[in-house]
Protein backbone atom coordinates (compact mmCIF):
# COMPACT_ATOMS: atom_id res chain seq x y z
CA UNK A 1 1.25 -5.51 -37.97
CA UNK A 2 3.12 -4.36 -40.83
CA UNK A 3 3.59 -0.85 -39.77
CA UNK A 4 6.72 0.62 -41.18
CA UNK A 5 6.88 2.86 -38.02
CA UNK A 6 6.94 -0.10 -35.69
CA UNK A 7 10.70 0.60 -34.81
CA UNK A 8 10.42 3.81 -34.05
CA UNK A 9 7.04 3.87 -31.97
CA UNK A 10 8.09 0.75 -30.10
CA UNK A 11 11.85 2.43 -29.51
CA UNK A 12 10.40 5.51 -28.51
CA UNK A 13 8.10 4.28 -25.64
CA UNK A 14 11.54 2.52 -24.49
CA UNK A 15 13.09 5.34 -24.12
CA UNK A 16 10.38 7.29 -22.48
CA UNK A 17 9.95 4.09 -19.83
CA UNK A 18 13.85 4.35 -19.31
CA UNK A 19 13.81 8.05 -18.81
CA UNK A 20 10.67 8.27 -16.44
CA UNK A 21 12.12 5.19 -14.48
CA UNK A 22 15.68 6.88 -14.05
CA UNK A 23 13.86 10.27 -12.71
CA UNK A 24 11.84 8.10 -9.89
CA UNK A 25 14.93 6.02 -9.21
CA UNK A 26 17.48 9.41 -8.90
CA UNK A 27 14.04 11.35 -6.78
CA UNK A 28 14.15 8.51 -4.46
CA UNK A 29 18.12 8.19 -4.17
CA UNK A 30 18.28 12.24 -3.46
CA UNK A 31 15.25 11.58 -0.72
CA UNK A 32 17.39 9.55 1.32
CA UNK A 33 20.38 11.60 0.41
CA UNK A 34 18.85 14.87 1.92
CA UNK A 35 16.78 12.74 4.88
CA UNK A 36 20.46 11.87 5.99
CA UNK A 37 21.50 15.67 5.83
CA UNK A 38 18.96 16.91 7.61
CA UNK A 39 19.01 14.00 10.69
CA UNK A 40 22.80 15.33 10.86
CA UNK A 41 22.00 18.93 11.02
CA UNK A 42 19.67 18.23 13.58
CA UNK A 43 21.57 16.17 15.69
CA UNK A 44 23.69 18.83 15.80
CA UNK A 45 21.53 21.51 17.15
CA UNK A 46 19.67 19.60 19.41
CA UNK A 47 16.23 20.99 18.47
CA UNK A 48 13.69 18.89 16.64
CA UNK A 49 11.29 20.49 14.20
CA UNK A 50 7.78 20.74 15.35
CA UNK A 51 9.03 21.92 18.86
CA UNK A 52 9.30 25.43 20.41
């Protein structure tokens, strides 16, 4: 494997891993992020969604 474009293919699928894996890991963070918000907004109006 004496590919002069080793380096680059190889770096290249790094970086698209490392990209891909920070847009799962900051999706997941915001989740919980906004999950939190919303328990707080409806704690404070009392109503639950789903209900009349």
């Amino acid at each position: 494997m004496s590919d002069p474009h080793l380096g680059f293919i190889v770096a290249s699928y790094a970086i698209g891993f490392v990209v891909v894996a920070g847009l799962i890991v900051w999706t997941v963070l915001d989740h919980r992020v906004q999950a939190r918000a919303l328990e707080r907004l409806e704690a404070r109006s009392g109503r639950r969604r789903g209900r009349p």
